[in-house]
N, C-alpha and C. Protein backbone atom coordinates (compact mmCIF):
# COMPACT_ATOMS: atom_id res chain seq x y z
N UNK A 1 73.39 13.56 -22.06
CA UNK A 1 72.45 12.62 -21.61
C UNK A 1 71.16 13.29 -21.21
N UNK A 2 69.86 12.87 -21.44
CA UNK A 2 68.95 13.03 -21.10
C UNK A 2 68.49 12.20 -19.76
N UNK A 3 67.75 13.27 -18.82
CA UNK A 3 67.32 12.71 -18.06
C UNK A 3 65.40 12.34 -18.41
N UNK A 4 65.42 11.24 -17.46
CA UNK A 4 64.10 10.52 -17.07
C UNK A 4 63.22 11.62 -16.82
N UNK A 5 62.26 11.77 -17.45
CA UNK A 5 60.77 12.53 -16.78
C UNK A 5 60.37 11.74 -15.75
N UNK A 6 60.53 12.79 -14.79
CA UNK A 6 59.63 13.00 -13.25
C UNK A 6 58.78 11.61 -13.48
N UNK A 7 58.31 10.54 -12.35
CA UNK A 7 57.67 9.60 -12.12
C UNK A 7 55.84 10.74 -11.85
N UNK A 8 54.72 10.53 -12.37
CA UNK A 8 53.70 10.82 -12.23
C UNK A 8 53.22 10.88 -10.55
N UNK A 9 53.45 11.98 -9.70
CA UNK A 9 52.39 11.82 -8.61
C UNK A 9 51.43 11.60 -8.67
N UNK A 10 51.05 10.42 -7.66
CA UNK A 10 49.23 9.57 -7.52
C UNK A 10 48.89 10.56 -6.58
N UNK A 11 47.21 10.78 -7.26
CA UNK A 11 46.41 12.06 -6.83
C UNK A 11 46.02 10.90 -5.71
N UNK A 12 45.17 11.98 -4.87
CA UNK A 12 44.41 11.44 -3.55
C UNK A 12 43.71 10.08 -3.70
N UNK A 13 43.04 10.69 -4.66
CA UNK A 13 42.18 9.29 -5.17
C UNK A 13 43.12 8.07 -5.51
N UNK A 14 43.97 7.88 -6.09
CA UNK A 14 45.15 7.11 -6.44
C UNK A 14 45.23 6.38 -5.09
N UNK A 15 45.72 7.45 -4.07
CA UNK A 15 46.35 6.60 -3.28
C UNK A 15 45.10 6.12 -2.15
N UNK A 16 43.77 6.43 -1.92
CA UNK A 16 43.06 6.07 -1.04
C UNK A 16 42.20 4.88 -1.65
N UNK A 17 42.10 4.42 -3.17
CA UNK A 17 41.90 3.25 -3.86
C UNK A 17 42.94 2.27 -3.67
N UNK A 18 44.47 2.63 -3.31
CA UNK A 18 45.66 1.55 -3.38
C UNK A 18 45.39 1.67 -1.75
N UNK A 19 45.32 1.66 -0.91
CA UNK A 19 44.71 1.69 0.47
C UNK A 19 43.96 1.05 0.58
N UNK A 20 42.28 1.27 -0.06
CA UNK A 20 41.24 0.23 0.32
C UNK A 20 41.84 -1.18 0.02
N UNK A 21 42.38 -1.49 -1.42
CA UNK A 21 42.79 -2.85 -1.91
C UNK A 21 43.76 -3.27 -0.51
N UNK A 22 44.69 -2.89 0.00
CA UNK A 22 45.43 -3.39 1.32
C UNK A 22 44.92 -3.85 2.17
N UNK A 23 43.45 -3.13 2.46
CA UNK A 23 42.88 -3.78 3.78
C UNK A 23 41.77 -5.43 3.41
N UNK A 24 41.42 -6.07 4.54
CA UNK A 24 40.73 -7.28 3.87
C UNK A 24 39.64 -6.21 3.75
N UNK A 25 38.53 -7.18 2.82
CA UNK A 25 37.26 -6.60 2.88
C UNK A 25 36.33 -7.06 4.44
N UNK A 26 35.61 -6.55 4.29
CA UNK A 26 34.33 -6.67 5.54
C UNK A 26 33.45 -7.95 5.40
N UNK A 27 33.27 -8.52 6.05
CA UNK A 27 31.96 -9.29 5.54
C UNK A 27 30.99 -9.44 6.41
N UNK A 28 29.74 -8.65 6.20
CA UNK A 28 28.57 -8.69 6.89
C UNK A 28 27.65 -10.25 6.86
N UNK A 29 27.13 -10.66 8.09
CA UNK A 29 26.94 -11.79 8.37
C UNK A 29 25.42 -11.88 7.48
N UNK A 30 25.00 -13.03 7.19
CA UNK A 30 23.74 -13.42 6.16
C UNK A 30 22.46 -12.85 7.26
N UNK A 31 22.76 -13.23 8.36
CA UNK A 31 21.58 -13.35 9.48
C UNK A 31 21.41 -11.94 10.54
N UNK A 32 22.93 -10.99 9.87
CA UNK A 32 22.99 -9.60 11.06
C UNK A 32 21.99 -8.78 10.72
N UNK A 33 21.30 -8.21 11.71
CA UNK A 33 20.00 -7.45 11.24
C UNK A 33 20.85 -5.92 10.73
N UNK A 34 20.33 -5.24 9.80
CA UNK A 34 20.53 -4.39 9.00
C UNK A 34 20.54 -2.55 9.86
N UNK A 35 21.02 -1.91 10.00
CA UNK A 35 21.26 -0.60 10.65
C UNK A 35 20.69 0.37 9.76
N UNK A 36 19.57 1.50 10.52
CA UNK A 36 19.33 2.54 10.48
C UNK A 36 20.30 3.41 10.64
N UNK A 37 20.91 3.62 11.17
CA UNK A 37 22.37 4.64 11.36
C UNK A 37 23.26 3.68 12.49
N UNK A 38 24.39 4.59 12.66
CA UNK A 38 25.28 3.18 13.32
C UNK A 38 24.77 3.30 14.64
N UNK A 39 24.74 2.06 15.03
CA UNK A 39 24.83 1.20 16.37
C UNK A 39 22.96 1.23 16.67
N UNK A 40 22.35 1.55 16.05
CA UNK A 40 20.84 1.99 16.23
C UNK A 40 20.49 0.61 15.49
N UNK A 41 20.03 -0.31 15.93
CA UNK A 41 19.69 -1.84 14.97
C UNK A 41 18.08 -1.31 14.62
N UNK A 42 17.45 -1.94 13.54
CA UNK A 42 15.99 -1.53 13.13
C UNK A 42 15.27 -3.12 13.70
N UNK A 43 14.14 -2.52 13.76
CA UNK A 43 13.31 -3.89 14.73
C UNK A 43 12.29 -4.38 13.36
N UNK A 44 11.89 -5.39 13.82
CA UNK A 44 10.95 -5.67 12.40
C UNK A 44 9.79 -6.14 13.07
N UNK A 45 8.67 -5.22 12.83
CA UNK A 45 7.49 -5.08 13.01
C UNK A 45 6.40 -6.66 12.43
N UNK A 46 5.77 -6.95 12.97
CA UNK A 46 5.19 -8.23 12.30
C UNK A 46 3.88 -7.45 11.32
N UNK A 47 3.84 -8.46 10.68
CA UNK A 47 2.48 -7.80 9.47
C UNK A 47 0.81 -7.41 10.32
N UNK A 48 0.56 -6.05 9.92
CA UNK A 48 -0.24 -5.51 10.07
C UNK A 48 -1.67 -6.54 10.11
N UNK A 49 -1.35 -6.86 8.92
CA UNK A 49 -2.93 -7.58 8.23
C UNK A 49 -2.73 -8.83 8.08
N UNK A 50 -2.13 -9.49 9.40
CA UNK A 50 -2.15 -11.07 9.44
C UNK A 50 -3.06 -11.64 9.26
N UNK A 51 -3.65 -12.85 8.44
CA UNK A 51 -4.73 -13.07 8.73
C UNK A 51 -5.06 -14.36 9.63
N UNK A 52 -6.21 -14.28 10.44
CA UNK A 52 -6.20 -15.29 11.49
C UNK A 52 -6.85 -16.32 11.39
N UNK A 53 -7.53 -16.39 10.08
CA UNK A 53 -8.65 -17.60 10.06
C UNK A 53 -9.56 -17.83 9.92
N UNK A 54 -9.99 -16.47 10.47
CA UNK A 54 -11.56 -16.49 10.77
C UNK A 54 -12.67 -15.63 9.01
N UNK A 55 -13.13 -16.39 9.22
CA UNK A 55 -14.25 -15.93 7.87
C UNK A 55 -15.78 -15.58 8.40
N UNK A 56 -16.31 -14.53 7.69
CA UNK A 56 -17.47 -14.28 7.93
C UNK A 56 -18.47 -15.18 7.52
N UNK A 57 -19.33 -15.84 7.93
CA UNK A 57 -19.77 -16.96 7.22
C UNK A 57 -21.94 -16.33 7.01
N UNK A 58 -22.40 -15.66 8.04
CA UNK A 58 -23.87 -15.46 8.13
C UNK A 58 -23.70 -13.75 8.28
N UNK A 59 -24.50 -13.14 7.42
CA UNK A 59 -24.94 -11.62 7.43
C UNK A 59 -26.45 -11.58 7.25
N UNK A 60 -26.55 -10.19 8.17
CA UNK A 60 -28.15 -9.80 8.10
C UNK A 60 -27.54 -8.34 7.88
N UNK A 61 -28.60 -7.65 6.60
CA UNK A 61 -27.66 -6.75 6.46
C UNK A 61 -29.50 -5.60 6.42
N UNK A 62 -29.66 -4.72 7.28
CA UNK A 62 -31.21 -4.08 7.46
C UNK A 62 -30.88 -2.32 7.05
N UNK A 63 -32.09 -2.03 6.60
CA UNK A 63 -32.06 -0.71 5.87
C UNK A 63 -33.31 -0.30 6.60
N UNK A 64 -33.15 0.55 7.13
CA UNK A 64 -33.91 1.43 8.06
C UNK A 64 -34.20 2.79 7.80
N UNK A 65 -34.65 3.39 6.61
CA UNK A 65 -34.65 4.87 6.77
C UNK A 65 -34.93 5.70 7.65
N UNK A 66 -34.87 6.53 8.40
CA UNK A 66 -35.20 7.67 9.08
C UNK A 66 -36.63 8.03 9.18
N UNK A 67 -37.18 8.13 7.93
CA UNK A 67 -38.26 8.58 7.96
C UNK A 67 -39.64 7.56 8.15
N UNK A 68 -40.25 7.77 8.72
CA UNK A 68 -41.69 6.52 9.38
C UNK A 68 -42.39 6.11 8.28
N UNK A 69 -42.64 7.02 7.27
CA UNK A 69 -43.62 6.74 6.57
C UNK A 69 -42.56 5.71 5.24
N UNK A 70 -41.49 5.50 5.13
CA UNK A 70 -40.61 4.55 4.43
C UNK A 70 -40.30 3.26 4.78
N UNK A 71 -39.95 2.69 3.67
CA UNK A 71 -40.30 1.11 4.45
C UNK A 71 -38.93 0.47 4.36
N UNK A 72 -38.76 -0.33 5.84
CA UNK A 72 -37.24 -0.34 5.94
C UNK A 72 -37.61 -2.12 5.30
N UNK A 73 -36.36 -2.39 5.02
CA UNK A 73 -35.77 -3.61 4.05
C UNK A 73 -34.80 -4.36 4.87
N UNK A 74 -34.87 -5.78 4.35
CA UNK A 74 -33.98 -6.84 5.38
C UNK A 74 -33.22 -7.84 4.47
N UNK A 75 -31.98 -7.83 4.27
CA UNK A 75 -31.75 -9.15 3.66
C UNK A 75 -30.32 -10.00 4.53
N UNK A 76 -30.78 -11.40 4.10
CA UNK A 76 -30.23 -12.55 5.01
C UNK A 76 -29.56 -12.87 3.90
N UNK A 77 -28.30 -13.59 4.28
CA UNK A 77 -27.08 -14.36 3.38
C UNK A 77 -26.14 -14.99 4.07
N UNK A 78 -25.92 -15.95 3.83
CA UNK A 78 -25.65 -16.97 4.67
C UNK A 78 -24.38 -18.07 3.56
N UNK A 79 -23.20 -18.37 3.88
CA UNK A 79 -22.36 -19.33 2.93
C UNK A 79 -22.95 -20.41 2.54
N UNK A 80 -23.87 -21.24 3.31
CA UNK A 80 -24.61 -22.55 2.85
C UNK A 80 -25.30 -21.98 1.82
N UNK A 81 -25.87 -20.69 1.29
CA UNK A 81 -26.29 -20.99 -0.14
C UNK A 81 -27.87 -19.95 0.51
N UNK A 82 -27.78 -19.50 1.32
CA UNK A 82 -29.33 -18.51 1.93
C UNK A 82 -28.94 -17.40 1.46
N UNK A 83 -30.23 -17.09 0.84
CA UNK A 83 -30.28 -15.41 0.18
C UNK A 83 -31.86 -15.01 0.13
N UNK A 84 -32.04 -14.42 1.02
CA UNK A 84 -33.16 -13.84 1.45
C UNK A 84 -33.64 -12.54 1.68
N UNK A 85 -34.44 -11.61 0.66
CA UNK A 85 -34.53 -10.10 1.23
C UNK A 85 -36.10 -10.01 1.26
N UNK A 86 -36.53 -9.02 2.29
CA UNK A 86 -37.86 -9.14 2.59
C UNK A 86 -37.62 -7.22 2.74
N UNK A 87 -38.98 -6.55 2.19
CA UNK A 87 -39.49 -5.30 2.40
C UNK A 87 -40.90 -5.32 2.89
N UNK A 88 -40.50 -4.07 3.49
CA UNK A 88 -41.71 -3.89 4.43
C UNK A 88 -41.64 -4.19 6.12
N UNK A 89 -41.99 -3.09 6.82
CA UNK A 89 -42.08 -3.74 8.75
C UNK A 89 -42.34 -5.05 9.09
N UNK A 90 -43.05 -5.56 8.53
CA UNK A 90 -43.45 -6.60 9.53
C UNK A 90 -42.39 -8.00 8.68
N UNK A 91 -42.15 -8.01 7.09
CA UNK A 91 -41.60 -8.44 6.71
C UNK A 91 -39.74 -8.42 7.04
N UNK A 92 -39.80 -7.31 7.24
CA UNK A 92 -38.75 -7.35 7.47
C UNK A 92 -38.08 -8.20 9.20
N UNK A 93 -39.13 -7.58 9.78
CA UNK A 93 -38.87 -8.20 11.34
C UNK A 93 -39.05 -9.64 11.82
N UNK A 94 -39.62 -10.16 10.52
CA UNK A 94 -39.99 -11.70 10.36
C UNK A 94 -38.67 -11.93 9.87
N UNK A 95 -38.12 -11.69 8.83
CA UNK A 95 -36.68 -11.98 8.34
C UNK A 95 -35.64 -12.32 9.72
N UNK A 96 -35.42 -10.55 10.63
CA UNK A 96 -34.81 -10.86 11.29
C UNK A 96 -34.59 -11.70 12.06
N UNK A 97 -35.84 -12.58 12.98
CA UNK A 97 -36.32 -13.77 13.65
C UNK A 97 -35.72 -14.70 13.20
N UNK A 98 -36.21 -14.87 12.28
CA UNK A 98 -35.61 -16.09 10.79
C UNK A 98 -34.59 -16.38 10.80
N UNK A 99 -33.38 -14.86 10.44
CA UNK A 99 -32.17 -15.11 10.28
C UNK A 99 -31.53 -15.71 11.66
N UNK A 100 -31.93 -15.12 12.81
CA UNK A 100 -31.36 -15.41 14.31
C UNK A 100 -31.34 -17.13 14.55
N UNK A 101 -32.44 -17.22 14.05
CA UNK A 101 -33.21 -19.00 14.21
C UNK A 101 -31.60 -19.73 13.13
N UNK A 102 -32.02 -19.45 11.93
CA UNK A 102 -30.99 -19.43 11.33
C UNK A 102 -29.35 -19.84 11.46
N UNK A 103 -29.28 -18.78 12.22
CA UNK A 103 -27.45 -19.24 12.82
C UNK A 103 -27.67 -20.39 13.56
N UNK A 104 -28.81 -20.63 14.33
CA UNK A 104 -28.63 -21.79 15.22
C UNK A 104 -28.32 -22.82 14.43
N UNK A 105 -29.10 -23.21 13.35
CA UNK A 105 -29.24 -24.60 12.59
C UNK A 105 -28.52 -24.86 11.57
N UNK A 106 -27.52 -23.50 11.15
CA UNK A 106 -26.73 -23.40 10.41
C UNK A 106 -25.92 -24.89 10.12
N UNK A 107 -25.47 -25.66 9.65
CA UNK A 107 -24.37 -26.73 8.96
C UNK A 107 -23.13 -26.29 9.38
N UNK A 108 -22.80 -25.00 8.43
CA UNK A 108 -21.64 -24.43 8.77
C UNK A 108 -21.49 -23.50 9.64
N UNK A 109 -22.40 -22.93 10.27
CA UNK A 109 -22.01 -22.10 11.73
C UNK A 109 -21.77 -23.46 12.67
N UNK A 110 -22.23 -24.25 12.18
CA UNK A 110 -22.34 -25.62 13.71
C UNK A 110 -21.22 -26.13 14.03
N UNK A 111 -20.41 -25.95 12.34
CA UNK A 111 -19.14 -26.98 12.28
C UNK A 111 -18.00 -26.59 12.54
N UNK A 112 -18.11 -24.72 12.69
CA UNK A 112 -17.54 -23.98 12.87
C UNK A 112 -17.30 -23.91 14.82
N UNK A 113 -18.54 -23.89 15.63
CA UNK A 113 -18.78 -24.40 16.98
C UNK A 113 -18.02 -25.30 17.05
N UNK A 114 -18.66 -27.03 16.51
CA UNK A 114 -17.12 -27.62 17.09
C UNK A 114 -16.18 -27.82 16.51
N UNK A 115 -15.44 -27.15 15.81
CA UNK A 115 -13.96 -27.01 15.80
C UNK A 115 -13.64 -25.79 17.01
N UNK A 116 -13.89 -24.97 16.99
CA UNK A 116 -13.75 -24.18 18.57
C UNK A 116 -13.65 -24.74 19.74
């Protein structure tokens, strides 16, 4: 009579795969916040670059060189539709006046006031 060949010993791996299947699985909750290493929970930072609402609506934007004998430059822009550049000192300092006057009577700087 012949005997039976030896039954195959299950390598490590064998038996620590027939192990996991024994236990239930885990189930992590939809809403549990997520771990950096254990027991250390990660925080969640709110966005940097929220934005709040606010829009630039009137610019005066002035060029001033350094030097005296150069002639500094002014220009006004405004969302209602103002686009205004003036060169030269005195032109230019008339602009600035202008533009200041400007925000007051603005439409949309006004409407912008009362909603504030």
């Amino acid at each position: 009579m012949t005997t039976p060949p030896p039954a195959p010993s299950k390598s490590p791996l064998d038996q620590r795969v027939a192990e996991d299947a024994k236990q239930p699985p885990t189930q992590q909750l939809a809403g549990a916040p997520k771990v950096v290493a254990e027991g250390v929970p990660s925080s969640v930072r709110p966005d940097p670059h929220a934005d709040d609402g606010r829009r630039p609506v009137a610019w005066l934007h002035i060029v001033a060189p350094p030097s005296y004998s150069a002639s500094p430059s002014a220009r006004s822009w405004c969302s209602c539709g103002r686009d205004i550049f003036a060169a030269g000192r005195a032109r230019a300092l008339a602009l600035i006046a202008d533009h200041e006057q400007h925000r007051i009577v603005c439409p949309l700087l006004d409407q912008r006031r009362e909603a504030a």
